[in-house]
Protein backbone atom coordinates (compact mmCIF):
# COMPACT_ATOMS: atom_id res chain seq x y z
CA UNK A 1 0.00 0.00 0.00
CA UNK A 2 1.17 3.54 -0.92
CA UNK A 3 1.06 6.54 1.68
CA UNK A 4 -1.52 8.02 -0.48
CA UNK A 5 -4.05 5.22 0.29
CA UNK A 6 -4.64 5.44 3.44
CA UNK A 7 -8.12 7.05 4.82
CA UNK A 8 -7.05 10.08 7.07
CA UNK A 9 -6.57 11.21 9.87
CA UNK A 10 -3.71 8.13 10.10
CA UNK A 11 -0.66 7.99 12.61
CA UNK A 12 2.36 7.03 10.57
CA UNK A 13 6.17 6.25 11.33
CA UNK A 14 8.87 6.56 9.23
CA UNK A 15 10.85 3.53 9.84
CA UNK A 16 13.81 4.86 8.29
CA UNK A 17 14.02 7.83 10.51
CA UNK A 18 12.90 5.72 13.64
CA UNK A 19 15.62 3.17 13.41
CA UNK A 20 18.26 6.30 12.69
CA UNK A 21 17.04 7.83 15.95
CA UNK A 22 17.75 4.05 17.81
CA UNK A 23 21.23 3.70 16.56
CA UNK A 24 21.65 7.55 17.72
CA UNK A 25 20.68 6.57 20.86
CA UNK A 26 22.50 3.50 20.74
CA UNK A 27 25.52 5.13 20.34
CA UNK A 28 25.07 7.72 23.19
CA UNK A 29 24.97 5.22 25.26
CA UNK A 30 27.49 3.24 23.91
CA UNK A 31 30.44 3.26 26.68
CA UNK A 32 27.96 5.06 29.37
CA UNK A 33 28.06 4.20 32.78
CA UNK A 34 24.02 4.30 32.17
CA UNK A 35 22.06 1.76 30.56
CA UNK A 36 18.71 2.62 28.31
CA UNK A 37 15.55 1.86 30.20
CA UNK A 38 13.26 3.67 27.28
CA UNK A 39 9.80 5.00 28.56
CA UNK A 40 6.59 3.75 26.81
CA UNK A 41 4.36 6.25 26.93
CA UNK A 42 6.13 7.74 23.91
CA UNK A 43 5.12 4.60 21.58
CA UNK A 44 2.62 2.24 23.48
CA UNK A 45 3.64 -0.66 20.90
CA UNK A 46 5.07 -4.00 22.55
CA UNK A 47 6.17 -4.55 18.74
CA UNK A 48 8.37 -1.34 19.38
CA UNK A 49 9.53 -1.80 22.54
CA UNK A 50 10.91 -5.43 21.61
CA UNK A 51 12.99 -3.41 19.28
CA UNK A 52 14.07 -1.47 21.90
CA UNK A 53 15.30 -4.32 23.46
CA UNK A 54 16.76 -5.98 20.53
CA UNK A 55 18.73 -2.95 20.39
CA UNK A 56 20.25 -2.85 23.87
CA UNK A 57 17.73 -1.70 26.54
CA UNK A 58 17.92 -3.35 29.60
CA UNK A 59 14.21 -2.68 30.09
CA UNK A 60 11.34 -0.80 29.58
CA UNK A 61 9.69 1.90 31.53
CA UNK A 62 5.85 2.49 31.72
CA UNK A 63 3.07 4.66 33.65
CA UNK A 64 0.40 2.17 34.38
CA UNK A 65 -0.36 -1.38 35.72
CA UNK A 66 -2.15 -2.49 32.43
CA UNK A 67 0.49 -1.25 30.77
CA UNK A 68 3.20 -3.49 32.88
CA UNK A 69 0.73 -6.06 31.99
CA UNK A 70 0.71 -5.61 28.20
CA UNK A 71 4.77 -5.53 28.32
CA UNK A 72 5.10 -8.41 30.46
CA UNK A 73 2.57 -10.86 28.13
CA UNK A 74 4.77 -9.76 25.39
CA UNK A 75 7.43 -11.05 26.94
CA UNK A 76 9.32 -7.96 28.08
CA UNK A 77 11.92 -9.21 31.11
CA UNK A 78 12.40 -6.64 32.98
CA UNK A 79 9.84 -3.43 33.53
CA UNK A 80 9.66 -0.37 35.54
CA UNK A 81 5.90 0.92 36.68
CA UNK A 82 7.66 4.74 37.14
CA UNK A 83 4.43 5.68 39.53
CA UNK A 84 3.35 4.79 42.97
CA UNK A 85 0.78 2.30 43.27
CA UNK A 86 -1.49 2.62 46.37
CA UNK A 87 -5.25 0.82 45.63
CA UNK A 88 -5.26 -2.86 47.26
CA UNK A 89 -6.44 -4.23 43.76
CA UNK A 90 -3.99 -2.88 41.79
CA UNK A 91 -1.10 -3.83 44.74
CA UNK A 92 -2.08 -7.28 44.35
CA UNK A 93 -2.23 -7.10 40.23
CA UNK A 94 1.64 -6.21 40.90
CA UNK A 95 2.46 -8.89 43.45
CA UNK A 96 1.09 -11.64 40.76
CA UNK A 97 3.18 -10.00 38.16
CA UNK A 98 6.19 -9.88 39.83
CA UNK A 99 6.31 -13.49 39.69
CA UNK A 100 6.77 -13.47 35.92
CA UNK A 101 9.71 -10.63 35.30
CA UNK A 102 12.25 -8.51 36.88
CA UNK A 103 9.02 -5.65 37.92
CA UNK A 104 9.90 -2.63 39.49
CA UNK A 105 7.34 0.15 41.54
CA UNK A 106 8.43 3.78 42.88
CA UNK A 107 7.31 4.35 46.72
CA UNK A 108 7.39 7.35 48.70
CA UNK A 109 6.08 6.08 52.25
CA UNK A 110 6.57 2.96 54.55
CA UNK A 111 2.35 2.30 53.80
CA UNK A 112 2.57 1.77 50.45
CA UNK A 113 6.02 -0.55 51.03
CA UNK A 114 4.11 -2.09 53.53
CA UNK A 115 1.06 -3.06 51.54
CA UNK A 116 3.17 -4.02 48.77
CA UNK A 117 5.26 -6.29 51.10
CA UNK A 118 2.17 -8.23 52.21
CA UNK A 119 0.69 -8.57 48.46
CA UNK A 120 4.28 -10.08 47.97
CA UNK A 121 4.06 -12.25 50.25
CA UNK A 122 0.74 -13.62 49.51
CA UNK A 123 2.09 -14.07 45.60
CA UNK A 124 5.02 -15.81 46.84
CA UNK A 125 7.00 -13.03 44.29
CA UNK A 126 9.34 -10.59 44.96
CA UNK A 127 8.74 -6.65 44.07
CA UNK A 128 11.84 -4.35 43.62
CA UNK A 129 11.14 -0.66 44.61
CA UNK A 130 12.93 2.72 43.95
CA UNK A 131 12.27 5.17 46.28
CA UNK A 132 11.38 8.43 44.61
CA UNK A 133 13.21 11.46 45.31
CA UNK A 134 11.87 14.62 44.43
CA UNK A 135 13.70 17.02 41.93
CA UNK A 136 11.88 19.79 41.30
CA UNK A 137 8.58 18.02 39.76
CA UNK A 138 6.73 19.23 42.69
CA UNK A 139 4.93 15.89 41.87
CA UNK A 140 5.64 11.88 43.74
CA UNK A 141 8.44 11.65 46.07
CA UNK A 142 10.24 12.65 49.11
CA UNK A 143 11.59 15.85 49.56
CA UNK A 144 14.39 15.61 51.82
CA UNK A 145 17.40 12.97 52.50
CA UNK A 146 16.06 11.58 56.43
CA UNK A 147 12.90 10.86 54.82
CA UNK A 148 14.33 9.27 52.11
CA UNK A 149 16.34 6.93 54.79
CA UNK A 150 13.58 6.19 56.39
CA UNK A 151 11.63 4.64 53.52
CA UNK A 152 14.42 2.75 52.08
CA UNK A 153 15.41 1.97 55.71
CA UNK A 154 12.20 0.30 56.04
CA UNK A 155 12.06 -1.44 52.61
CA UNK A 156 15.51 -3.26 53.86
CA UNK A 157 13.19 -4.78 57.06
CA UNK A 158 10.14 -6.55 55.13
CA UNK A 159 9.94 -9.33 53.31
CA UNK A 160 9.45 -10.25 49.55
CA UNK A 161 10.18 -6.43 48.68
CA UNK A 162 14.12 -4.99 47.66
CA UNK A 163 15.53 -1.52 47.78
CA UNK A 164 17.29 -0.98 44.38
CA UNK A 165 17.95 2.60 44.50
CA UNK A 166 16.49 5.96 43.63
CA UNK A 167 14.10 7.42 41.44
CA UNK A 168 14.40 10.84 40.11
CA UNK A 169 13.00 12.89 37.34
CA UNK A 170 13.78 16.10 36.68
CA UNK A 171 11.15 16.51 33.80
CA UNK A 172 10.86 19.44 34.15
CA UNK A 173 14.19 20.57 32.60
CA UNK A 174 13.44 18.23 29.25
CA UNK A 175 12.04 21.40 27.53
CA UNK A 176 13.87 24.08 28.72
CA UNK A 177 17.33 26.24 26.83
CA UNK A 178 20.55 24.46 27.19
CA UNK A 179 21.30 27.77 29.64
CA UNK A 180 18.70 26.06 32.15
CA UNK A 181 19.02 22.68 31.12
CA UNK A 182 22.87 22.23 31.90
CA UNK A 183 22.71 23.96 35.13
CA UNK A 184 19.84 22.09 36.09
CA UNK A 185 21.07 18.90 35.04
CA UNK A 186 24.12 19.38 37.26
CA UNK A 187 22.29 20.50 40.18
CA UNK A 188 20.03 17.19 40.45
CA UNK A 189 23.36 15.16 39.66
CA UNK A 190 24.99 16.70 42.35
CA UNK A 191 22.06 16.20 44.60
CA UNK A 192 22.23 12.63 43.56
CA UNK A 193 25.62 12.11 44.54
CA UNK A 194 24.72 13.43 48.16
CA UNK A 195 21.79 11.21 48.86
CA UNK A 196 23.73 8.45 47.53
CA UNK A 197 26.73 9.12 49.66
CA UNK A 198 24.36 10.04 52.59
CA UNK A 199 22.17 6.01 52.21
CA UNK A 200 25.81 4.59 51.87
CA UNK A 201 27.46 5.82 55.27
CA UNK A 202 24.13 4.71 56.99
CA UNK A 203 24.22 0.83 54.90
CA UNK A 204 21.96 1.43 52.34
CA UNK A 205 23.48 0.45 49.56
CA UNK A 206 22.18 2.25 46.14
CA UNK A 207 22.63 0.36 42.70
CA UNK A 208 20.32 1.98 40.26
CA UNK A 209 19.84 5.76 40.00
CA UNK A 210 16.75 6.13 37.14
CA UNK A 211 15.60 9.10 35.27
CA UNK A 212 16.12 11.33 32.32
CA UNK A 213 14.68 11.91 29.26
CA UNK A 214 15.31 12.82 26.00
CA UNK A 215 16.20 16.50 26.40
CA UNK A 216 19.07 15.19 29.16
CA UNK A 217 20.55 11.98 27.83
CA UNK A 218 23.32 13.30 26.42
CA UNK A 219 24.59 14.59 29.46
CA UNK A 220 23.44 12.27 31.60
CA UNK A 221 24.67 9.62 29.91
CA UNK A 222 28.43 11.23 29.89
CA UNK A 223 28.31 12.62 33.61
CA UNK A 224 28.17 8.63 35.25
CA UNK A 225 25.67 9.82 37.77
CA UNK A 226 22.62 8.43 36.90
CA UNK A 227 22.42 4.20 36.15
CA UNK A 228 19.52 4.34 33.95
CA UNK A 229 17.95 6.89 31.27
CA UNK A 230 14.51 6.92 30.82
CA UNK A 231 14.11 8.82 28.09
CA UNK A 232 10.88 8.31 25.25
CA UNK A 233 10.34 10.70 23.01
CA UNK A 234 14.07 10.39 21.44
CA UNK A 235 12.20 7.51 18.96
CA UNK A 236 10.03 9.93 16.97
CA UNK A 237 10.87 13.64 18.13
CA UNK A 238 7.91 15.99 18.14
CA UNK A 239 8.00 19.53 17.00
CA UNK A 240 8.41 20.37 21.23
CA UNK A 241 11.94 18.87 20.74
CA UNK A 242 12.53 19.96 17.04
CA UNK A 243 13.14 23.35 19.00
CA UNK A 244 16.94 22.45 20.54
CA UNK A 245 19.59 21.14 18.77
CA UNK A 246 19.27 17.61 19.55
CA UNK A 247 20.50 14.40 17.75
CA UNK A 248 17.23 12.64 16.58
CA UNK A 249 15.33 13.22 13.68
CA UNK A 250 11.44 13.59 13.33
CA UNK A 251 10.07 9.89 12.60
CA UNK A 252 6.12 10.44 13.56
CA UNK A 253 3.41 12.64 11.80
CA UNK A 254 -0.18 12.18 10.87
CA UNK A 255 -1.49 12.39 7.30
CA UNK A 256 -4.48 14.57 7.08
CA UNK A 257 -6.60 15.34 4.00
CA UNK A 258 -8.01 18.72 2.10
CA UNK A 259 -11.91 18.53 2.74
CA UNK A 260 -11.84 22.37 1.83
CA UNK A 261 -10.80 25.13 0.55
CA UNK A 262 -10.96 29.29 -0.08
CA UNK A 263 -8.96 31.78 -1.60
CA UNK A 264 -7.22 32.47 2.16
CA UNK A 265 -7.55 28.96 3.93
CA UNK A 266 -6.90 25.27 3.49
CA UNK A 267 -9.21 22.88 5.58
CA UNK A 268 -7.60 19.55 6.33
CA UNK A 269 -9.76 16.55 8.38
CA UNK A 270 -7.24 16.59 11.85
CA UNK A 271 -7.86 18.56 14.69
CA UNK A 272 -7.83 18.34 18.12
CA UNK A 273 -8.63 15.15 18.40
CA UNK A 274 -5.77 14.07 16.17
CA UNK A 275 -3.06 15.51 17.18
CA UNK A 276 -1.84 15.84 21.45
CA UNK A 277 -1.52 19.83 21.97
CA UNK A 278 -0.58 19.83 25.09
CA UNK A 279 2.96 20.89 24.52
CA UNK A 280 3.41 22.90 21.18
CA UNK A 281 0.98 22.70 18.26
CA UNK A 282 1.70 20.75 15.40
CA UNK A 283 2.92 22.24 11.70
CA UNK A 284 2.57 21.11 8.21
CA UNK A 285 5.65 18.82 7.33
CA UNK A 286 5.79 20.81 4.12
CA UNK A 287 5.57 24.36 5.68
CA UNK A 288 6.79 24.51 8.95
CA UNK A 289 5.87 28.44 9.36
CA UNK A 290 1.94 28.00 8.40
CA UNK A 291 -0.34 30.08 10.07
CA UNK A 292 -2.61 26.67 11.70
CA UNK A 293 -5.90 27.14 13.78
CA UNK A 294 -6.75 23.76 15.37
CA UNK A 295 -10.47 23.00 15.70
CA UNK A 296 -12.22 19.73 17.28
CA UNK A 297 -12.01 17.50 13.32
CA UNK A 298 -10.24 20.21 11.24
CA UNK A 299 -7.09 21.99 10.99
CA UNK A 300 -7.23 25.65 9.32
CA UNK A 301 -3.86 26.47 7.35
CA UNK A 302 -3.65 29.91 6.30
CA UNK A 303 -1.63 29.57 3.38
CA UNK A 304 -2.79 31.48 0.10
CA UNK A 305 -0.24 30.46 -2.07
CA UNK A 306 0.18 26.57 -0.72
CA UNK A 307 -1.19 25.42 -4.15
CA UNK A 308 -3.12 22.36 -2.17
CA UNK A 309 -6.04 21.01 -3.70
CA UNK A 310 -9.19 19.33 -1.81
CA UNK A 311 -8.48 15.73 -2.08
CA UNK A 312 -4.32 15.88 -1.10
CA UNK A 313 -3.02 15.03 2.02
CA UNK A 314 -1.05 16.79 3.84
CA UNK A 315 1.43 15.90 6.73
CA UNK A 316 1.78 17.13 9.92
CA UNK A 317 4.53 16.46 12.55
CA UNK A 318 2.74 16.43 16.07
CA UNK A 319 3.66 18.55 19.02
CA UNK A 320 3.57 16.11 21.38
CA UNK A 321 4.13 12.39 20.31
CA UNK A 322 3.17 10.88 23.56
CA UNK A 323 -0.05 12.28 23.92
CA UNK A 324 -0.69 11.91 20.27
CA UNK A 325 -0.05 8.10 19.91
CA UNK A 326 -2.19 7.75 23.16
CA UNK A 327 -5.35 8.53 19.93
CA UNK A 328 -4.74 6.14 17.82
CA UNK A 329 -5.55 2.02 17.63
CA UNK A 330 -2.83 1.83 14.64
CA UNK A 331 0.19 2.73 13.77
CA UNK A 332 1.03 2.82 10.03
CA UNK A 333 4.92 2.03 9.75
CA UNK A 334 5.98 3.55 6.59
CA UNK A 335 9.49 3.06 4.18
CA UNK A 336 10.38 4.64 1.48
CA UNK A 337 6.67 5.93 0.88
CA UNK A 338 5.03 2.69 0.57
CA UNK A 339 3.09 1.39 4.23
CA UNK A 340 4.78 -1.97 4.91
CA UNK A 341 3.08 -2.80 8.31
CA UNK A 342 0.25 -1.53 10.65
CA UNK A 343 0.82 -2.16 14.10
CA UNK A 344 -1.65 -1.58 17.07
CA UNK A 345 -1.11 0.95 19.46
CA UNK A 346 -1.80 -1.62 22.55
CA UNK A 347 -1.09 0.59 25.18
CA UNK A 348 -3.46 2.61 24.23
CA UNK A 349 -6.17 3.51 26.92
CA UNK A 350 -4.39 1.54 29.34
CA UNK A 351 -5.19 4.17 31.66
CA UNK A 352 -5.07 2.04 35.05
């Protein structure tokens, strides 16, 4: 099948582009103290995140329970749930899984290790837990080094549950000039170093430190702080990276088609509910500096002279290619212009 034949709005990757971005990341990481632990959310395809795998993760990193679930089926190994998980259903949904894989939760107080302990223990399985330290998320975690002790103290003292180390996110900094980013990179690294130092001299010992994302790996990656990267969006880009100078190439967009037309304004059939705006907007592939108005099923490009006719398609790179994957059941994986697989999107409103 050609590009041209597919009904629109459709969510297509360019597998040239996404396997150039891999072996980019690859070879960041190649000779890195840090291994690759990629985050889901960016692609929600077990199909993709077995390449991710094949090409030297150590593991994948997801948001949700039925997302852990959907990995480990697949056959995934070894998964992180990057969230605290507190309701007594879902705690026992991640004892019984931790039987089958290498799973990993974050915690933030001795209640939730405790519950997660006894839902261990009643599985017969064995849950590893970072402790989540907060970096200036203002969102999960501890906030201060004692407290941090005090969980991971108690995580050491019950059964069927292992301290591995520390989670920390600084997401916050992904989108932000190099003139914050660096800075701010260095200042969580440095705090990193201190609560690792600080668990050590009081026997904890710490063996992962997990975080990052695309907008840090490079220098996360070099500095030997942090053990694993969790970066995501580094597979397709999104036009909110495509604004720094960063080392992977836009591999995502979604075809739209002219409905419409006037002497001012091009009507194409993706809006809102196409593409994820909560980051930047999206822009024609074609014309990068079109004047776009985004409504609920249509996307107004002011472009007099665009020459488009009702009936082409035009393609847009999204702003956000987390959210924007999260509204679709298929992905079209495209090479060379002709469609050689559809894949579905089986994360997709795993939303507990």
């Amino acid at each position: 099948m050609r590009l041209e034949d597919l009904e629109t709005p459709a969510l297509v990757a360019d597998l040239d582009a996404v396997e150039a971005n891999i072996a980019k990341m690859r070879q960041i990481m190649n000779g890195s103290a840090a291994k690759l632990r990629p985050h889901y959310k960016s692609h929600k395809c077990v199909e993709i995140a077995k390449m991710q795998i094949a090409a030297g993760a150590k593991g994948i990193t997801c948001a949700k329970i039925s997302e852990a679930e959907g990995l480990i089926e697949a056959g995934i190994k070894d998964v992180l749930i990057a969230n605290q998980v507190v309701q007594p259903s879902k705690i026992l949904r991640l004892a019984a899984m931790a039987k089958k894989c290498h799973l990993t939760v974050c915690v933030d107080s001795k209640e939730n290790v405790d519950a997660i302990s006894a839902a261990a223990q009643l599985m017969g399985s064995t849950v590893h837990c970072y402790v989540e330290y907060d970096v200036g998320m203002n969102r999960c975690g501890v906030y201060n080094f004692e407290d941090f002790f005090q969980v991971a103290q108690h995580i050491t003292q019950c059964k069927n549950v292992t301290f591995d180390g520390i989670q920390a996110y600084a997401g916050q900094l992904s989108h932000k000039d190099m003139s914050i980013r660096q800075p701010g990179v260095e200042k969580t690294e440095q705090t990193m170093r201190q609560l690792r130092e600080y668990l050590q001299e009081r026997g904890i010992a710490v063996r992962e430190i997990s975080g990052g994302s695309t907008g840090t790996v490079e220098m996360k990656a070099a500095h030997g702080v942090y053990t694993e990267i969790q970066a995501g969006s580094y597979l397709f880009s999104d036009t909110s990276y495509g604004r720094f100078d960063l080392p992977f190439q836009p591999a995502l967009f979604v075809l739209s088609t002219v409905v419409s037309k006037n002497p001012k304004t091009v009507v194409v059939d993706a809006g809102i509910k196409s593409f994820g705006v909560d980051q930047t907007p999206p822009y024609p592939v074609q014309n990068p500096e079109a004047q776009i108005k985004l409504h609920e099923e249509h996307c107004a490009i002011f472009d007099s002279d665009s020459g488009l006719q009702v009936g082409e398609q035009v393609a847009f790179y999204p702003g956000h290619c987390c959210t924007t994957i999260n509204l679709y059941d298929f992905l079209y994986l495209m090479r060379d212009g002709e469609i050689v697989d559809k894949i579905p999107v089986t994360g997709r409103g795993k939303n507990v």
